[in-house]
N, C-alpha and C. Protein backbone atom coordinates (compact mmCIF):
# COMPACT_ATOMS: atom_id res chain seq x y z
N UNK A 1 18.35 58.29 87.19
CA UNK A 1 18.64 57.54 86.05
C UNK A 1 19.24 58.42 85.02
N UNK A 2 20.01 58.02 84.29
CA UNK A 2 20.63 58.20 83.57
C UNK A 2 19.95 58.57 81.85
N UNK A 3 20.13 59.77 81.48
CA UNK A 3 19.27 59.76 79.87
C UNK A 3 20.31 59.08 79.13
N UNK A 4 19.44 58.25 78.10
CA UNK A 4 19.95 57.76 77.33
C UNK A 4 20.32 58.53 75.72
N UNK A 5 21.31 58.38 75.75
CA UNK A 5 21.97 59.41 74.28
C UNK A 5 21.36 58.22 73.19
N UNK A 6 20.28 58.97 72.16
CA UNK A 6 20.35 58.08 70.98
C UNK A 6 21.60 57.80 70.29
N UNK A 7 21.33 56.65 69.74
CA UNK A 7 22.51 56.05 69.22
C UNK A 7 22.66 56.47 67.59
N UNK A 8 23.76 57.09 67.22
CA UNK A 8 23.96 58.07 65.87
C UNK A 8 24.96 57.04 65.26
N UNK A 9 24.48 56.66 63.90
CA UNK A 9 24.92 55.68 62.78
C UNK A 9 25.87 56.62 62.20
N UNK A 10 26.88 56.16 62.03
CA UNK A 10 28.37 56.34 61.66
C UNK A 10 27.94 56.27 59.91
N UNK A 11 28.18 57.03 59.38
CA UNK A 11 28.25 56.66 57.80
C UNK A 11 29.68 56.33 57.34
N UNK A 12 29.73 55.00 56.54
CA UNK A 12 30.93 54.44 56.57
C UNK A 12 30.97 54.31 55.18
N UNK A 13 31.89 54.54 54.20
CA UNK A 13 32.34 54.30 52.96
C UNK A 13 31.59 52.67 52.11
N UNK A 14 31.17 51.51 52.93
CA UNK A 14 30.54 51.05 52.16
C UNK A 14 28.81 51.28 52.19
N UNK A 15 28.35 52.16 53.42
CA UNK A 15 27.26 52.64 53.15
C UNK A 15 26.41 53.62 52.17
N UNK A 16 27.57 54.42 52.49
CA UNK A 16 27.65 55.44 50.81
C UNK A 16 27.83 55.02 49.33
N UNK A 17 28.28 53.81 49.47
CA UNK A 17 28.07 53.10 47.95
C UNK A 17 26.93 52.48 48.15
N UNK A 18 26.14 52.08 49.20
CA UNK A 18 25.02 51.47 48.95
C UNK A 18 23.97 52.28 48.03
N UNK A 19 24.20 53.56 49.19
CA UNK A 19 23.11 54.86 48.81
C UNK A 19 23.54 55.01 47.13
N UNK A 20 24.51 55.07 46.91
CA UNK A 20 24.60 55.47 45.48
C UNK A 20 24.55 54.40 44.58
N UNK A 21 24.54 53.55 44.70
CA UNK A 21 23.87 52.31 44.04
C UNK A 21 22.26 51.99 43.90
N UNK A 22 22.32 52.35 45.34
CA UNK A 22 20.52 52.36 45.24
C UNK A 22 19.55 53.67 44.26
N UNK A 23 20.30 54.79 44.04
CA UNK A 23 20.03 55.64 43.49
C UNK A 23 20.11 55.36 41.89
N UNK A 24 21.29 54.59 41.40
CA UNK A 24 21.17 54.32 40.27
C UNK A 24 20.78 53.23 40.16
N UNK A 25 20.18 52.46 41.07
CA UNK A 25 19.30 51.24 40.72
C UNK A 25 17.92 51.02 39.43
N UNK A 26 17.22 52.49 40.24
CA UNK A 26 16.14 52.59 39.36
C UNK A 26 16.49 52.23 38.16
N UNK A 27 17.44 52.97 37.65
CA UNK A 27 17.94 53.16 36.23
C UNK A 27 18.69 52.10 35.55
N UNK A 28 19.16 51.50 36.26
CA UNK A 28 19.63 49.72 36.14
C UNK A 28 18.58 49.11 35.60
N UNK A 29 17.44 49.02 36.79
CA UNK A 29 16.80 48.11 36.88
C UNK A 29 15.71 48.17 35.38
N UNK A 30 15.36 49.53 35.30
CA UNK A 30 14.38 49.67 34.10
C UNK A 30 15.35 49.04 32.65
N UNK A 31 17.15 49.40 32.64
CA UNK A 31 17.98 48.93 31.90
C UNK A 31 17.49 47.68 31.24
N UNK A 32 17.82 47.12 32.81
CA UNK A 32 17.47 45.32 32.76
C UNK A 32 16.68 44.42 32.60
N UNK A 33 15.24 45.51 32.27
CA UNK A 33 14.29 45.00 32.42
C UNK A 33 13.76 45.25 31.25
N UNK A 34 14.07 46.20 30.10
CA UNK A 34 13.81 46.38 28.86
C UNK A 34 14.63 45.31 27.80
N UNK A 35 16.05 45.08 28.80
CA UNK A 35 16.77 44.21 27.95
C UNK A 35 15.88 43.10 28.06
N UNK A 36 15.59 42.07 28.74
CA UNK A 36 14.90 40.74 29.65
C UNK A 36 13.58 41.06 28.57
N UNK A 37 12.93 42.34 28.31
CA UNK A 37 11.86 42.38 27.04
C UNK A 37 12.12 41.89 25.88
N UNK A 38 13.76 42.55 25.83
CA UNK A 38 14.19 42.40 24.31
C UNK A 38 13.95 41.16 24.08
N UNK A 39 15.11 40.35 25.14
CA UNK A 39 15.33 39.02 24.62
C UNK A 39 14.47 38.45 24.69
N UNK A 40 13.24 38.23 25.72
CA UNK A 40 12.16 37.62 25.34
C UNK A 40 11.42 37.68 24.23
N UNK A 41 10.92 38.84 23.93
CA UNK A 41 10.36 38.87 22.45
C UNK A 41 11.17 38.18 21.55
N UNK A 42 12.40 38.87 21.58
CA UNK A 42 13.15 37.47 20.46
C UNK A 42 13.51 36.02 20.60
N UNK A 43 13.02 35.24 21.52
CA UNK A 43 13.21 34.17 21.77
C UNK A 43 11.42 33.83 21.58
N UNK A 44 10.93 34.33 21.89
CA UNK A 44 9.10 34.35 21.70
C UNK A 44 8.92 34.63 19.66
N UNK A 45 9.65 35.38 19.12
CA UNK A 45 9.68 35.12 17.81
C UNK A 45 10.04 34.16 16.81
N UNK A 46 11.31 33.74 17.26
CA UNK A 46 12.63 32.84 17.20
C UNK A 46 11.47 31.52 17.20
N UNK A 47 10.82 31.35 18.50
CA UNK A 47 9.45 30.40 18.64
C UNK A 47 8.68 30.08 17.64
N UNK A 48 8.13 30.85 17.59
CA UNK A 48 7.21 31.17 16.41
C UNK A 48 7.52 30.47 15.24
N UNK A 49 8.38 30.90 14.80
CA UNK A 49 8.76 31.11 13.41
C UNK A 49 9.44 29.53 13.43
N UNK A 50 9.87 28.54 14.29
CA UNK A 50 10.09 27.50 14.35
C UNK A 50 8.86 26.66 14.45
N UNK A 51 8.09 26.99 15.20
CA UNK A 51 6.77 26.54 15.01
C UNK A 51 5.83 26.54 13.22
N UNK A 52 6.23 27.56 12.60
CA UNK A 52 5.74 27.79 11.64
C UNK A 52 6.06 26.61 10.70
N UNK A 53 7.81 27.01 10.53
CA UNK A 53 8.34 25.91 9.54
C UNK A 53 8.24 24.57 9.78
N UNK A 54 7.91 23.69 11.35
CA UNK A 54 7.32 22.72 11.45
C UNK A 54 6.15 22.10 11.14
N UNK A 55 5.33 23.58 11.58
CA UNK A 55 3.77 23.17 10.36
C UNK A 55 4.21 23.44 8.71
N UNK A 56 4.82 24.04 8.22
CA UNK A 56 4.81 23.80 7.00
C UNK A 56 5.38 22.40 6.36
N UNK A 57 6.18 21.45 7.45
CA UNK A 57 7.15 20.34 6.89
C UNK A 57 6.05 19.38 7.48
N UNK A 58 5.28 19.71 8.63
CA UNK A 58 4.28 18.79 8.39
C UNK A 58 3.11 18.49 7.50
N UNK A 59 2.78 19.63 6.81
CA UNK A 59 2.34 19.78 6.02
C UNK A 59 2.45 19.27 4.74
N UNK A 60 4.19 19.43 4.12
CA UNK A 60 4.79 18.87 3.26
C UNK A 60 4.44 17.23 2.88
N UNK A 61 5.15 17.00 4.24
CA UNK A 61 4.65 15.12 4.92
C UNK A 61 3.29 14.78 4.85
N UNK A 62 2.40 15.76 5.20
CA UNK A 62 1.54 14.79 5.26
C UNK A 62 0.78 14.64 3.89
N UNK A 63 1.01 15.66 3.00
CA UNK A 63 0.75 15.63 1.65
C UNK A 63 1.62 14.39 1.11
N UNK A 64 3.01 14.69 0.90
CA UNK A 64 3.32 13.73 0.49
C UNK A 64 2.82 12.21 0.79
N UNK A 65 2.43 12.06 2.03
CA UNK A 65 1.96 10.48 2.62
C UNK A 65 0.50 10.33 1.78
N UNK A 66 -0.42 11.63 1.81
CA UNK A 66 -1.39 11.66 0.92
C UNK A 66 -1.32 10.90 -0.21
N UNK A 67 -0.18 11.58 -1.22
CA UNK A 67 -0.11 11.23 -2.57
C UNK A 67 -0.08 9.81 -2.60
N UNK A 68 1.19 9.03 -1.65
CA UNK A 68 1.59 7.61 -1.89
C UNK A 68 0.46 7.00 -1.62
N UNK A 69 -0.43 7.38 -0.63
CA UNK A 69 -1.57 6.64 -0.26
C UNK A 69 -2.59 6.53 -1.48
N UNK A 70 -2.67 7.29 -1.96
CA UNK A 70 -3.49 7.38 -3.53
C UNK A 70 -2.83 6.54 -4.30
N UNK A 71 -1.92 6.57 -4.77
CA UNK A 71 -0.95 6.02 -5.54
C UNK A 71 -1.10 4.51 -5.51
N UNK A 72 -0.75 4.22 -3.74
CA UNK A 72 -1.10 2.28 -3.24
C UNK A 72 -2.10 2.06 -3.46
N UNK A 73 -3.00 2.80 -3.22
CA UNK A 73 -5.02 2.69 -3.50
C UNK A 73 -5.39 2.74 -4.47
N UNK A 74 -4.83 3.04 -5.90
CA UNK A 74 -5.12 3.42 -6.91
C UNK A 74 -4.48 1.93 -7.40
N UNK A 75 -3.50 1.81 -7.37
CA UNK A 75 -2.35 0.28 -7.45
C UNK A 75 -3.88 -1.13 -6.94
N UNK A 76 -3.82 -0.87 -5.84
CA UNK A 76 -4.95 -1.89 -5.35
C UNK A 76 -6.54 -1.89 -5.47
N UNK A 77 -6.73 -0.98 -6.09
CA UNK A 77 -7.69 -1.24 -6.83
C UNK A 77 -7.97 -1.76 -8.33
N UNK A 78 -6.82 -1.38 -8.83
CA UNK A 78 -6.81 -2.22 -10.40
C UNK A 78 -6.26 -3.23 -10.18
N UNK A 79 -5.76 -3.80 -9.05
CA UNK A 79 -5.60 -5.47 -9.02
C UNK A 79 -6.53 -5.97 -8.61
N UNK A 80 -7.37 -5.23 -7.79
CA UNK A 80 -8.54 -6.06 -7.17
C UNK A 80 -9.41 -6.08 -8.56
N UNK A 81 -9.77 -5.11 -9.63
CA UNK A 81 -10.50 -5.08 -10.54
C UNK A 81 -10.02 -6.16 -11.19
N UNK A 82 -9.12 -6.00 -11.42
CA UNK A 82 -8.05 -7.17 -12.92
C UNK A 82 -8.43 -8.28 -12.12
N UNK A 83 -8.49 -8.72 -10.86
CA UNK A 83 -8.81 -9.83 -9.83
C UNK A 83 -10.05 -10.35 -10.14
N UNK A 84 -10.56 -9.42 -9.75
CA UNK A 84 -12.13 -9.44 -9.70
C UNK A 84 -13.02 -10.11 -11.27
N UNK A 85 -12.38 -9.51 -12.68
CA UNK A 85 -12.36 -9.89 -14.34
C UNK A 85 -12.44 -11.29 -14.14
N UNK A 86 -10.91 -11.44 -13.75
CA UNK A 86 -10.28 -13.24 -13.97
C UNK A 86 -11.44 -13.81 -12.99
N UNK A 87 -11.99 -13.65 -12.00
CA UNK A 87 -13.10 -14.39 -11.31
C UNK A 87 -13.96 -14.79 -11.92
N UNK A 88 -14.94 -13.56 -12.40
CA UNK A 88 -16.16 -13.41 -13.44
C UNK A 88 -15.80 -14.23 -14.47
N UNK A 89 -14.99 -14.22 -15.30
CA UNK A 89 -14.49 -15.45 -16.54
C UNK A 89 -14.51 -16.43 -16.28
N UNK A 90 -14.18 -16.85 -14.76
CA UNK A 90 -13.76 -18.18 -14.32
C UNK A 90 -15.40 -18.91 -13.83
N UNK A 91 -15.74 -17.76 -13.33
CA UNK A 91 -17.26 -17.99 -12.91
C UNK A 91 -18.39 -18.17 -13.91
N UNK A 92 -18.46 -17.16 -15.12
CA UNK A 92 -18.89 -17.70 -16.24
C UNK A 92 -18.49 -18.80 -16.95
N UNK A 93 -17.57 -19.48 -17.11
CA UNK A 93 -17.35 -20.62 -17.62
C UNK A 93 -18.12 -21.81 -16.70
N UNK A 94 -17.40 -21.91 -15.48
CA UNK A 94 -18.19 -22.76 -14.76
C UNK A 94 -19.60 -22.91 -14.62
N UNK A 95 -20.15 -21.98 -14.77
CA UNK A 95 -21.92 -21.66 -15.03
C UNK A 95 -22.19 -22.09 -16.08
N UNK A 96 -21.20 -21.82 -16.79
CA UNK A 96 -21.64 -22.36 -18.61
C UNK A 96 -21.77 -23.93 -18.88
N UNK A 97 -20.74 -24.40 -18.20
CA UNK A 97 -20.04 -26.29 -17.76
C UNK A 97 -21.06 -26.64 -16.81
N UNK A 98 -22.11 -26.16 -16.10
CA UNK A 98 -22.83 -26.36 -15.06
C UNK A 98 -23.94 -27.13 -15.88
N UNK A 99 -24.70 -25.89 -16.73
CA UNK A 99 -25.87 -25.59 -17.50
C UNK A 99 -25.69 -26.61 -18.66
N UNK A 100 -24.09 -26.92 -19.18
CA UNK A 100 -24.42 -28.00 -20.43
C UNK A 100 -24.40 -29.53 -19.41
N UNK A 101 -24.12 -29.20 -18.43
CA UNK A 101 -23.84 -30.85 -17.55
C UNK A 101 -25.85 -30.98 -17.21
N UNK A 102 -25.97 -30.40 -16.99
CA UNK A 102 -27.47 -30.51 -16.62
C UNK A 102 -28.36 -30.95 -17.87
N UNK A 103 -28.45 -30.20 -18.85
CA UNK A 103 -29.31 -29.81 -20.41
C UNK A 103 -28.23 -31.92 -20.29
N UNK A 104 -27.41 -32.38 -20.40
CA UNK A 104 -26.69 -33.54 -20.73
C UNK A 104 -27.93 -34.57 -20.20
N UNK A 105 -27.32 -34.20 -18.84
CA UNK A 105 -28.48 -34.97 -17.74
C UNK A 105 -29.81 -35.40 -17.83
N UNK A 106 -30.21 -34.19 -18.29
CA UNK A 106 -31.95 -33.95 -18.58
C UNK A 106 -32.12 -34.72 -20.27
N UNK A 107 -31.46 -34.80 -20.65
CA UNK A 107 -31.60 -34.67 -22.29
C UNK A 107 -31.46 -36.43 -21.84
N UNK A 108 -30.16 -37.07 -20.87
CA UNK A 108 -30.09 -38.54 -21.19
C UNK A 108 -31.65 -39.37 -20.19
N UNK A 109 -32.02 -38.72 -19.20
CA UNK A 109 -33.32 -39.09 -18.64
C UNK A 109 -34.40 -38.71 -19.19
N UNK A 110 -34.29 -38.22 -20.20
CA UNK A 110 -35.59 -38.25 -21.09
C UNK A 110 -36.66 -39.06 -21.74
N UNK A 111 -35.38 -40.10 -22.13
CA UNK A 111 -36.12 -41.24 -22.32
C UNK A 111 -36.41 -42.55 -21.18
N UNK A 112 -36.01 -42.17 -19.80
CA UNK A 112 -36.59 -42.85 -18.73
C UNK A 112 -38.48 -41.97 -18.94
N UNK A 113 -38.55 -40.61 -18.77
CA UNK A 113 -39.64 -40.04 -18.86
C UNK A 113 -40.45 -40.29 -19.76
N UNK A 114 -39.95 -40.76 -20.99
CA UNK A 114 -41.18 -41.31 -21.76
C UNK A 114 -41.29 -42.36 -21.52
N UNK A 115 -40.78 -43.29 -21.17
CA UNK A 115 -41.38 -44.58 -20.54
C UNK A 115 -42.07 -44.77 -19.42
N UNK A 116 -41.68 -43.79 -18.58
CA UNK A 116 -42.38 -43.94 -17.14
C UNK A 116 -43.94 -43.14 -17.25
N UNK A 117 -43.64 -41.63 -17.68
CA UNK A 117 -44.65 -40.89 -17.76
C UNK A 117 -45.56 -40.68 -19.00
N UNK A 118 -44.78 -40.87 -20.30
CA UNK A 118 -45.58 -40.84 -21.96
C UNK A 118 -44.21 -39.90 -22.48
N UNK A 119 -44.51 -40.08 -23.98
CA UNK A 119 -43.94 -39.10 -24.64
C UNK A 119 -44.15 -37.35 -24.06
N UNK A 120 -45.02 -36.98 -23.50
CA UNK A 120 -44.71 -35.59 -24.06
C UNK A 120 -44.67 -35.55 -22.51
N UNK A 121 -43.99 -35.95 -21.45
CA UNK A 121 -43.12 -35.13 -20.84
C UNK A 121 -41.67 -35.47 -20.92
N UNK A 122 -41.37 -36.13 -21.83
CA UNK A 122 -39.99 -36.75 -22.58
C UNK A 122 -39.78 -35.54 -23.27
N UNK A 123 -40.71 -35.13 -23.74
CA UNK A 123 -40.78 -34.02 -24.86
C UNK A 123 -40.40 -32.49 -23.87
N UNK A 124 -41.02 -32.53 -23.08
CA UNK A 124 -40.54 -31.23 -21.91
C UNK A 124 -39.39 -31.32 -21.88
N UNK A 125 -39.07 -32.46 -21.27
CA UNK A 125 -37.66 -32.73 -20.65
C UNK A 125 -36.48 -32.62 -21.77
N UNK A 126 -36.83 -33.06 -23.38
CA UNK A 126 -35.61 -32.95 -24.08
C UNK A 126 -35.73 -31.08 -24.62
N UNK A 127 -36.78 -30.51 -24.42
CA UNK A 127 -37.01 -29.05 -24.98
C UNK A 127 -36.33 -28.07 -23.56
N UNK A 128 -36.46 -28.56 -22.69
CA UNK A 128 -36.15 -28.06 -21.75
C UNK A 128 -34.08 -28.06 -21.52
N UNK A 129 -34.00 -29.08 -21.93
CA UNK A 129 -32.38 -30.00 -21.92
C UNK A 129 -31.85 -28.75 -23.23
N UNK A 130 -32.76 -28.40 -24.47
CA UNK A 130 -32.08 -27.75 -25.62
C UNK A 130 -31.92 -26.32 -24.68
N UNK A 131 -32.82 -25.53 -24.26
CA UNK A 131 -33.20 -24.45 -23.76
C UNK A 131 -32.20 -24.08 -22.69
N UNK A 132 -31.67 -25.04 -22.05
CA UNK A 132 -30.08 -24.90 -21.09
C UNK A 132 -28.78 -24.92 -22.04
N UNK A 133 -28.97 -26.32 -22.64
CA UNK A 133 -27.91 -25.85 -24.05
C UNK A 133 -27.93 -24.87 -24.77
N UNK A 134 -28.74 -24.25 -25.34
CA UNK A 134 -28.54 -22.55 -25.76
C UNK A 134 -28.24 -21.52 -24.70
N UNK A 135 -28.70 -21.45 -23.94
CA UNK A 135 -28.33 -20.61 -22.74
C UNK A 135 -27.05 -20.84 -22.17
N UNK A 136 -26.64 -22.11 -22.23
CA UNK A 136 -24.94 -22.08 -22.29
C UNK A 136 -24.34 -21.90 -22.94
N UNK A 137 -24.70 -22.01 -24.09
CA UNK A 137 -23.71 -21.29 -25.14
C UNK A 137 -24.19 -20.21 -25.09
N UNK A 138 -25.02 -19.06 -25.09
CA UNK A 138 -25.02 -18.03 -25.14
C UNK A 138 -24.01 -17.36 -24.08
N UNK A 139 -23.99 -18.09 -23.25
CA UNK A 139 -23.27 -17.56 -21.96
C UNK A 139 -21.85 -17.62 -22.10
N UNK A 140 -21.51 -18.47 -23.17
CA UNK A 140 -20.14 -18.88 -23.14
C UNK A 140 -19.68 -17.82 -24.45
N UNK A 141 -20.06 -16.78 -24.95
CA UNK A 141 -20.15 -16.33 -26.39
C UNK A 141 -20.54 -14.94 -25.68
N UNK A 142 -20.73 -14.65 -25.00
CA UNK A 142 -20.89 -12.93 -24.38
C UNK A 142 -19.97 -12.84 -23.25
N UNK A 143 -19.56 -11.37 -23.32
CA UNK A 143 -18.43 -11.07 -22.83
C UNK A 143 -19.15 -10.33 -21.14
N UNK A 144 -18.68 -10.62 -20.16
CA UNK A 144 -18.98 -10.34 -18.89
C UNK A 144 -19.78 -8.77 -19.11
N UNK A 145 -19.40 -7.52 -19.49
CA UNK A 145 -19.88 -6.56 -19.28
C UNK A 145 -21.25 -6.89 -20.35
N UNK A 146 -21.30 -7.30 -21.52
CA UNK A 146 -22.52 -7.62 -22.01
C UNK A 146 -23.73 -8.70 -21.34
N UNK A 147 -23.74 -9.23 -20.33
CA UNK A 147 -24.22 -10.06 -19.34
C UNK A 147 -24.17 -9.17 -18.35
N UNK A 148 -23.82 -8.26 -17.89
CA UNK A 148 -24.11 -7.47 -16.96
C UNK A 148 -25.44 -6.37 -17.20
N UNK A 149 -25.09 -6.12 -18.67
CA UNK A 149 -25.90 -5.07 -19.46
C UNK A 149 -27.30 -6.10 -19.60
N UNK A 150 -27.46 -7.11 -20.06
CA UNK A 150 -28.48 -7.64 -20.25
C UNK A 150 -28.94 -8.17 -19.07
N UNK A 151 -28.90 -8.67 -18.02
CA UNK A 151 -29.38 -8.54 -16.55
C UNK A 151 -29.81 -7.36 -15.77
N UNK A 152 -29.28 -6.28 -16.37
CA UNK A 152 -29.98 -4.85 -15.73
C UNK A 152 -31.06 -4.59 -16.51
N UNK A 153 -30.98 -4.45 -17.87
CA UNK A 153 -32.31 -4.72 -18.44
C UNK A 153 -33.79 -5.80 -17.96
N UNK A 154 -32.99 -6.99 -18.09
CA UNK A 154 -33.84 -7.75 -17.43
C UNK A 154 -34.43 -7.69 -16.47
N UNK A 155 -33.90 -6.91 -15.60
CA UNK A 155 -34.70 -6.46 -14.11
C UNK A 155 -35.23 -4.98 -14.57
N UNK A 156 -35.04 -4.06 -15.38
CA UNK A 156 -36.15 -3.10 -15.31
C UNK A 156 -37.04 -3.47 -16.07
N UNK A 157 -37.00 -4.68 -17.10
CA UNK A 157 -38.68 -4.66 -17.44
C UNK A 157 -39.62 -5.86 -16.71
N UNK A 158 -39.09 -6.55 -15.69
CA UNK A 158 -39.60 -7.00 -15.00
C UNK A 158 -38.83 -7.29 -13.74
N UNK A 159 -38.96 -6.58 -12.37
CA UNK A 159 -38.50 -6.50 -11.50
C UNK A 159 -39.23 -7.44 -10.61
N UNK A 160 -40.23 -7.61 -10.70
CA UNK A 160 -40.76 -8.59 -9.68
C UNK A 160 -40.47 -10.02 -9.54
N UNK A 161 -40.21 -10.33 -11.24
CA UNK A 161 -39.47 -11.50 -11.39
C UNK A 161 -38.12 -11.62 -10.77
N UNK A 162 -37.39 -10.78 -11.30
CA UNK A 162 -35.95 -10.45 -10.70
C UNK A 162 -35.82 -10.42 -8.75
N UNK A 163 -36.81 -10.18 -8.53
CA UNK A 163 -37.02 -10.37 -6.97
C UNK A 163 -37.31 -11.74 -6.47
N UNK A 164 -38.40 -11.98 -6.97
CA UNK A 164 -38.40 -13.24 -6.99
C UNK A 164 -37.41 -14.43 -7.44
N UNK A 165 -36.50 -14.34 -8.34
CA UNK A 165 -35.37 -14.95 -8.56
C UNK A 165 -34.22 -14.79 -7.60
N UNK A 166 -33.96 -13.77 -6.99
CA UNK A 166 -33.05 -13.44 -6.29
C UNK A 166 -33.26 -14.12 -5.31
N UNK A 167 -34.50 -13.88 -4.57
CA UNK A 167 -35.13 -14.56 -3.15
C UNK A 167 -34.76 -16.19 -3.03
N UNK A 168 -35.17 -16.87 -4.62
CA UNK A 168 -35.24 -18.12 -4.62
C UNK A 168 -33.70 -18.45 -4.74
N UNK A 169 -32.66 -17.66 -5.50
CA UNK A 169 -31.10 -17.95 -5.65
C UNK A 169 -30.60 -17.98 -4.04
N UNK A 170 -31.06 -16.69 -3.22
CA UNK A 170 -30.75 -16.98 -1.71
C UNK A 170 -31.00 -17.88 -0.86
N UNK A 171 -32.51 -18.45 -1.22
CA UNK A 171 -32.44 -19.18 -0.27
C UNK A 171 -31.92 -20.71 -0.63
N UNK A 172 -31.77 -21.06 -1.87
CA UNK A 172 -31.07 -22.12 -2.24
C UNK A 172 -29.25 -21.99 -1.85
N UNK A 173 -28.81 -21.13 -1.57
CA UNK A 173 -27.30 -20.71 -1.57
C UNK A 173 -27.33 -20.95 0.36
N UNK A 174 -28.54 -20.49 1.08
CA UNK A 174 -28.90 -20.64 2.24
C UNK A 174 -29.25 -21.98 2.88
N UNK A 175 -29.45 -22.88 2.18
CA UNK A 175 -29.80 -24.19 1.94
C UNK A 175 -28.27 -24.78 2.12
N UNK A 176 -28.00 -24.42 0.78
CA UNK A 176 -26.54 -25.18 0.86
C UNK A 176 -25.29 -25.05 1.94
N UNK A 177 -25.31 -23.59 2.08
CA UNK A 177 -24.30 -23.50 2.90
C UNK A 177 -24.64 -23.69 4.56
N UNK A 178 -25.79 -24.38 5.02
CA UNK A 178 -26.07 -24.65 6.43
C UNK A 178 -25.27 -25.40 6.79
């Protein structure tokens, strides 16, 4: 048999540029790879700093939306108040027109009561009839916050009454509206 001659690689002009390419590769490559840092960091900053000025404009916004929201809330609450006045006036009057329709009532069946029952529960009934008529006019002659003031009084020097009134206003309002 025959020895076999190893087989010897020809070095050929584009192999030799390989080798010398590959030699300055290293030095490329670290090139290319510091650049690829650069630009990242500056595109990673560039980031940033866009991120920033978006939180600051959201920021801006959402303050500003703040303010208007105060502004509408502040708006709708003095209409609901100014609302709320014209009610109370409207509601005190009617309370007032309630109380003289009744004291009317009581005052014209009074004299059924002294006939049926005697004079002196005729006499209740027309003292009782004056005692709604003053209380309507008092009511009609004080101004809502002074009726507010004198009902808080009224319940701190006797609260049990005031409980008891309340209880009995509910369940008559509970009555009615079934």
């Amino acid at each position: 048999m025959a020895a076999k001659k190893p087989a010897t690689t020809k070095k050929t002009a584009s192999t030799k540029a390989d080798e010398a390419a590959a030699a300055e590769t290293p030095e490329l490559t670290a090139s290319n790879t510091a650049e690829a840092k650069s630009r990242f960091n500056a595109a990673l900053d560039e980031a940033k700093a866009g991120a920033a000025l978006l939180g600051d404009e959201a920021k801006q916004r959402a303050t500003q939306y703040r303010d208007e929201a105060k502004a509408r809330g502040s708006d709708w609450a003095d209409d609901a108040q100014a609302r709320a006045g014209e009610l109370a006036v409207e509601g005190k009057q009617k309370a007032s027109e309630a109380l003289t329709g009744l004291s009317r009532m009581i005052d014209e069946n009074a004299v059924a009561l002294d006939e049926r029952f005697g004079p002196k529960y005729g006499d209740y009934a027309r003292s009782a009839s004056r005692s709604l008529q003053e209380n309507a006019r008092k009511l009609e002659e004080k101004s809502f916050d002074e009726l507010a003031e004198d009902s808080r009084e009224a319940i701190r020097k006797s609260p049990a009454t005031a409980v008891g009134l309340a209880a009995l206003v509910g369940f008559f309002f509970a009555r009615l509206f079934r």
